[in-house]
Protein backbone atom coordinates (compact mmCIF):
# COMPACT_ATOMS: atom_id res chain seq x y z
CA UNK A 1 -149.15 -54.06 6.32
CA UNK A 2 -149.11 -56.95 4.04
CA UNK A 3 -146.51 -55.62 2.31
CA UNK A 4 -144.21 -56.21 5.10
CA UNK A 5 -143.83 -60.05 5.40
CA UNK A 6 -143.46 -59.55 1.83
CA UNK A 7 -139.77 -57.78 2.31
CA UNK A 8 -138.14 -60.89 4.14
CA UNK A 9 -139.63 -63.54 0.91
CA UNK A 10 -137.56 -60.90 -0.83
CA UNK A 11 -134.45 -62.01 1.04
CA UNK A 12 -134.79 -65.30 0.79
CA UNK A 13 -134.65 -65.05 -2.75
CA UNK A 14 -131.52 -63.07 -2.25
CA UNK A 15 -130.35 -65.95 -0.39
CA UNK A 16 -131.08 -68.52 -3.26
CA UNK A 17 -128.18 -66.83 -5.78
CA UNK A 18 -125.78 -66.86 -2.68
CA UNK A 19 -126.00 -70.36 -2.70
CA UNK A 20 -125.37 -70.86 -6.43
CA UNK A 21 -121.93 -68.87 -6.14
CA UNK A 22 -121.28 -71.92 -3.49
CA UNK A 23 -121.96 -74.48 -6.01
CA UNK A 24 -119.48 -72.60 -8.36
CA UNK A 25 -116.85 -72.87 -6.08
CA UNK A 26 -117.41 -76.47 -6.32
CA UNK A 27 -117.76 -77.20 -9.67
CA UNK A 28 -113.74 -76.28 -10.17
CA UNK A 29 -113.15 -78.98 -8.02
CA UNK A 30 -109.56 -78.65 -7.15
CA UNK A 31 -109.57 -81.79 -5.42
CA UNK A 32 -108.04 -83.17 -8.81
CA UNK A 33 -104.79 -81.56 -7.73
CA UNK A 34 -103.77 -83.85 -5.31
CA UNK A 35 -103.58 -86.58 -7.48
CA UNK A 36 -100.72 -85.75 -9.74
CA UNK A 37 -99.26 -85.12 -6.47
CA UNK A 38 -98.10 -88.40 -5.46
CA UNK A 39 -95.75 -88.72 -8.32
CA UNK A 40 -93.51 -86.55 -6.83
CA UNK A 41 -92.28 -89.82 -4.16
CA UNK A 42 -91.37 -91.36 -7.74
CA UNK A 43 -88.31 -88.73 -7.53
CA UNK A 44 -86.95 -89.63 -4.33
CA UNK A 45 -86.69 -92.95 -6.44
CA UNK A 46 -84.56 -91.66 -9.11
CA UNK A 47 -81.67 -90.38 -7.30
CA UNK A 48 -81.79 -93.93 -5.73
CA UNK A 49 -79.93 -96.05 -8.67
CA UNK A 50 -77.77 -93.42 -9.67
CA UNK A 51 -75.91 -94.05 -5.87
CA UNK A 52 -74.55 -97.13 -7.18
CA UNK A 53 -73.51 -95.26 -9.61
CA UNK A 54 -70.14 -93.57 -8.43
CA UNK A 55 -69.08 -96.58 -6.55
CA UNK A 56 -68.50 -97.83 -9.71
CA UNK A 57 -66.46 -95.71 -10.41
CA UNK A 58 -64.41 -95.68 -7.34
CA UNK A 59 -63.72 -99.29 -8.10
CA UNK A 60 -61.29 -98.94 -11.27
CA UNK A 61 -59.30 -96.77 -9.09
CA UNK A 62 -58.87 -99.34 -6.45
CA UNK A 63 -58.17 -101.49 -9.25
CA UNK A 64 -55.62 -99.20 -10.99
CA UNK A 65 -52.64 -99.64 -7.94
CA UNK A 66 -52.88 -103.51 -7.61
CA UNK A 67 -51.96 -104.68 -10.76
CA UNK A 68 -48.97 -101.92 -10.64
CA UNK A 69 -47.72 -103.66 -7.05
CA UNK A 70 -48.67 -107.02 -6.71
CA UNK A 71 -48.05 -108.44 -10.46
CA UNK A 72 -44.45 -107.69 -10.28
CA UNK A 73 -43.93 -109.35 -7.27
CA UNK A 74 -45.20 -112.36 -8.69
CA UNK A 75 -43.63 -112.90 -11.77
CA UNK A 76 -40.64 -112.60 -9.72
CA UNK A 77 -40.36 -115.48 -7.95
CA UNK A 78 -41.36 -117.69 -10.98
CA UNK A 79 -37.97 -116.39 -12.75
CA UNK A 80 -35.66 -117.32 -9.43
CA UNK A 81 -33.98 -113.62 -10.21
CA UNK A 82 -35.44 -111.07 -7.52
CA UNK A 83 -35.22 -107.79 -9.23
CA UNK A 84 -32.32 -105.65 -7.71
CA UNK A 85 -32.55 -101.73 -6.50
CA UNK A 86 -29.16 -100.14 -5.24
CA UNK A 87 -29.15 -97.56 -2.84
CA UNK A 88 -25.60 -95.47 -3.07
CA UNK A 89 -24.36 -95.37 0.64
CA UNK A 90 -20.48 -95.21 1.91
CA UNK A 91 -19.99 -97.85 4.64
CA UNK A 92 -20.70 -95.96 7.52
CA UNK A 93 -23.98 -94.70 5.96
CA UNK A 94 -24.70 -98.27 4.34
CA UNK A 95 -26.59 -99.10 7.82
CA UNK A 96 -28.64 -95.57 7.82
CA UNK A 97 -29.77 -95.74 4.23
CA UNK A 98 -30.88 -99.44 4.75
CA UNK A 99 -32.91 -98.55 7.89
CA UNK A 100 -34.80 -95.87 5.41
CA UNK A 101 -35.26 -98.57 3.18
CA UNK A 102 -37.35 -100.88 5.57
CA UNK A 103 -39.26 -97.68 6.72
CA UNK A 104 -40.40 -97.14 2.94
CA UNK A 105 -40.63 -101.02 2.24
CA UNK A 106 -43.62 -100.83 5.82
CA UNK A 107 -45.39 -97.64 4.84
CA UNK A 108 -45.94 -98.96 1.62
CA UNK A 109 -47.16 -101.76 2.78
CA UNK A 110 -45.35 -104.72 3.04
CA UNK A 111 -45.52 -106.91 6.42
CA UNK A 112 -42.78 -106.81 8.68
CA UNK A 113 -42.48 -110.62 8.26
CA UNK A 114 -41.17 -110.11 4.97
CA UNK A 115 -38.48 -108.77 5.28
CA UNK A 116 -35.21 -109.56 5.81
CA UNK A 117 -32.11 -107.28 6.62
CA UNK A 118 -28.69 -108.54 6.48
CA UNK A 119 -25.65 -106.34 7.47
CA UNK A 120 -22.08 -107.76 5.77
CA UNK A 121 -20.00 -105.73 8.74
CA UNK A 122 -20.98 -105.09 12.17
CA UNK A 123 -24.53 -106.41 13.55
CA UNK A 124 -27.43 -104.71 13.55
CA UNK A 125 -28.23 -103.37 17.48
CA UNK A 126 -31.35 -105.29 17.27
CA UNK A 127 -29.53 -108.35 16.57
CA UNK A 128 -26.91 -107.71 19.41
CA UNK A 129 -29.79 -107.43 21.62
CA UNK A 130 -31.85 -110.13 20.55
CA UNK A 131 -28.31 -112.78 20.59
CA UNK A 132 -27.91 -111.46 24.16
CA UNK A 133 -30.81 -113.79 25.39
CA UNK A 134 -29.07 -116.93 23.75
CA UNK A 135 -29.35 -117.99 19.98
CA UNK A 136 -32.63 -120.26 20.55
CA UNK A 137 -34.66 -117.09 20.97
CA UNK A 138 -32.95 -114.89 18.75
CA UNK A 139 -33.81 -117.75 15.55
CA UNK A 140 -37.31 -118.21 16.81
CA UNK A 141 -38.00 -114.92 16.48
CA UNK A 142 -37.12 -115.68 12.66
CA UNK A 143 -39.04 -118.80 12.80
CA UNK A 144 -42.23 -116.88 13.69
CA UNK A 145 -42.15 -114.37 10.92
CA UNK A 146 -43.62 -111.64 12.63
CA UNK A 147 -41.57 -108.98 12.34
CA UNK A 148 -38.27 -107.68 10.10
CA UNK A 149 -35.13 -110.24 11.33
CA UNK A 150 -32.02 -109.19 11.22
CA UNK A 151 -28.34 -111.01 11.00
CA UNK A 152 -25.21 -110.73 9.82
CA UNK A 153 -23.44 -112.14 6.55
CA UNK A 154 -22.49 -114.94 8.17
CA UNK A 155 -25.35 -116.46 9.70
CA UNK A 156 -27.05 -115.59 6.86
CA UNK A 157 -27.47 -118.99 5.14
CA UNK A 158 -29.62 -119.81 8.18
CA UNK A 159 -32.13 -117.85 7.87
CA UNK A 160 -35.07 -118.60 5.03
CA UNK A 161 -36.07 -117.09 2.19
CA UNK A 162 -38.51 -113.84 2.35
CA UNK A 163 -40.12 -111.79 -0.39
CA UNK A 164 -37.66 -108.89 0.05
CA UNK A 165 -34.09 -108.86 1.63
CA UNK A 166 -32.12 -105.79 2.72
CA UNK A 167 -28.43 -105.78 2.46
CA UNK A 168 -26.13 -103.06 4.33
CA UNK A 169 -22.77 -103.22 2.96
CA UNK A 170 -21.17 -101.77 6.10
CA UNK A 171 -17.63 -103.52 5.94
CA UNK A 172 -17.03 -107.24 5.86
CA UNK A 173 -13.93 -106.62 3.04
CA UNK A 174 -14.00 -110.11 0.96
CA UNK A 175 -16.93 -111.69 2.95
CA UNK A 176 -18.98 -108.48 1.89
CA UNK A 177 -19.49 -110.59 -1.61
CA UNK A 178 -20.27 -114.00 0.15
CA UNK A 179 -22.85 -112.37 2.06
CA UNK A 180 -23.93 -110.60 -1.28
CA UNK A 181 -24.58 -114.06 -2.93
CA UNK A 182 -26.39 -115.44 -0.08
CA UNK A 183 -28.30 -112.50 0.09
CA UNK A 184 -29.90 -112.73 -3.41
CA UNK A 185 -30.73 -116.53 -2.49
CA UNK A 186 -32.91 -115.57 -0.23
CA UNK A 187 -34.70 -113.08 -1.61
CA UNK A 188 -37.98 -113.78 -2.82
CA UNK A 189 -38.65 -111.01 -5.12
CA UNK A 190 -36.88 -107.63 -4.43
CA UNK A 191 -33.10 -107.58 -3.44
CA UNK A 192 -32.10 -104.21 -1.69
CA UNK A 193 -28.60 -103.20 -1.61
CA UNK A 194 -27.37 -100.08 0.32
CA UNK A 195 -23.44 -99.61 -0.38
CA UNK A 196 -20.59 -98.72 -2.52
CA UNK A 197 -22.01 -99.16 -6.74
CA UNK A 198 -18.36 -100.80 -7.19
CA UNK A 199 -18.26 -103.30 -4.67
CA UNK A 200 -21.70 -104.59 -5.59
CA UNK A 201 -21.56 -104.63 -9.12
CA UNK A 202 -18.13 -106.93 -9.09
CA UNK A 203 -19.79 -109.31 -6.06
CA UNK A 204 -23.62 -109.70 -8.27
CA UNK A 205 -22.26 -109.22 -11.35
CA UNK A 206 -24.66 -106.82 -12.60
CA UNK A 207 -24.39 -103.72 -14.28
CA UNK A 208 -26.88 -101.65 -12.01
């Protein structure tokens, strides 16, 4: 009988190497791991300064098209000769092709105030219908510079100088080269002439 009691001392013992495998799961101590851990945040920081990076290099390329458009406009002023682009157009067509002009001249860009269309034959409709309210109106639509004005040869010398000037040689015969002359005067840096080559050439005299 005494050996009985004895049987459950022997599982206690058993119990005292169960406990020892429990401090060997300790003694790895894993808990090391999460240390090194928090250097991973340190990547989100990297990708941080190479952002301002590419806008870098988006900047040249907004860079690139100014000097190409706006530093030959200026020189041109300076030298009091606006540089000079003829468009080939018979007289009837002189009108059309400078209409396609002042389209191009807007979608690239340019303000409507700067612009300035002169026709050396008939009016422009717009003019027709802007004189129809009386003259005052019609010039102080020119005064305001909000929009393209146009006018004929002959009132031409009233109006003021803009940065470009767009002439239709639609007819005129003799006063087409008056209205050629005062044409160039007043403009600022680009002269466009829509017309016969001939007829330009001998009213500018310039070999285009």
């Amino acid at each position: 009988m005494p050996l009985i009691p004895e049987e459950p001392q022997i599982h206690e013992s058993a119990q005292g190497p169960r406990a020892t495998p429990a401090s060997g799961r300790t003694a790895p101590t894993p808990r090391p791991v999460p240390g090194p851990r928090p250097a991973a945040p340190s990547r989100p920081g990297r990708p941080g300064p190479l952002r301002p990076a590419p806008p870098v290099q988006r900047t040249p390329r907004d860079a690139a098209p100014k000097p190409g458009a706006s530093a030959p406009a200026t020189p041109a002023p300076a030298s009091a000769t606006p540089q000079l682009q003829l468009i080939p157009a018979s007289a009837q067509g002189a009108l059309d092709a400078a209409e396609e002009a002042v389209d191009l001249l807007l979608d690239s860009g340019r303000a409507p105030g700067d612009v300035l269309v002169i026709t050396t034959g008939d009016q422009h409709p717009w003019a027709v219908h802007e004189l129809s309210f009386g003259e005052a109106s019609y010039w102080a639509q020119h005064d305001a510079g909000d929009d393209v004005f146009y006018t004929d040869g002959a009132a031409a010398g009233r109006a003021g100088v803009r940065p470009v000037v767009v002439v239709a040689v639609n007819g005129g015969g003799d006063s087409a080269a008056a209205a050629l002359t005062t044409a160039r005067s007043r403009a600022g840096s680009l002269l466009i002439v829509c017309g016969d080559p001939q007829q330009i050439n001998a009213a500018l005299g310039a070999g285009v």
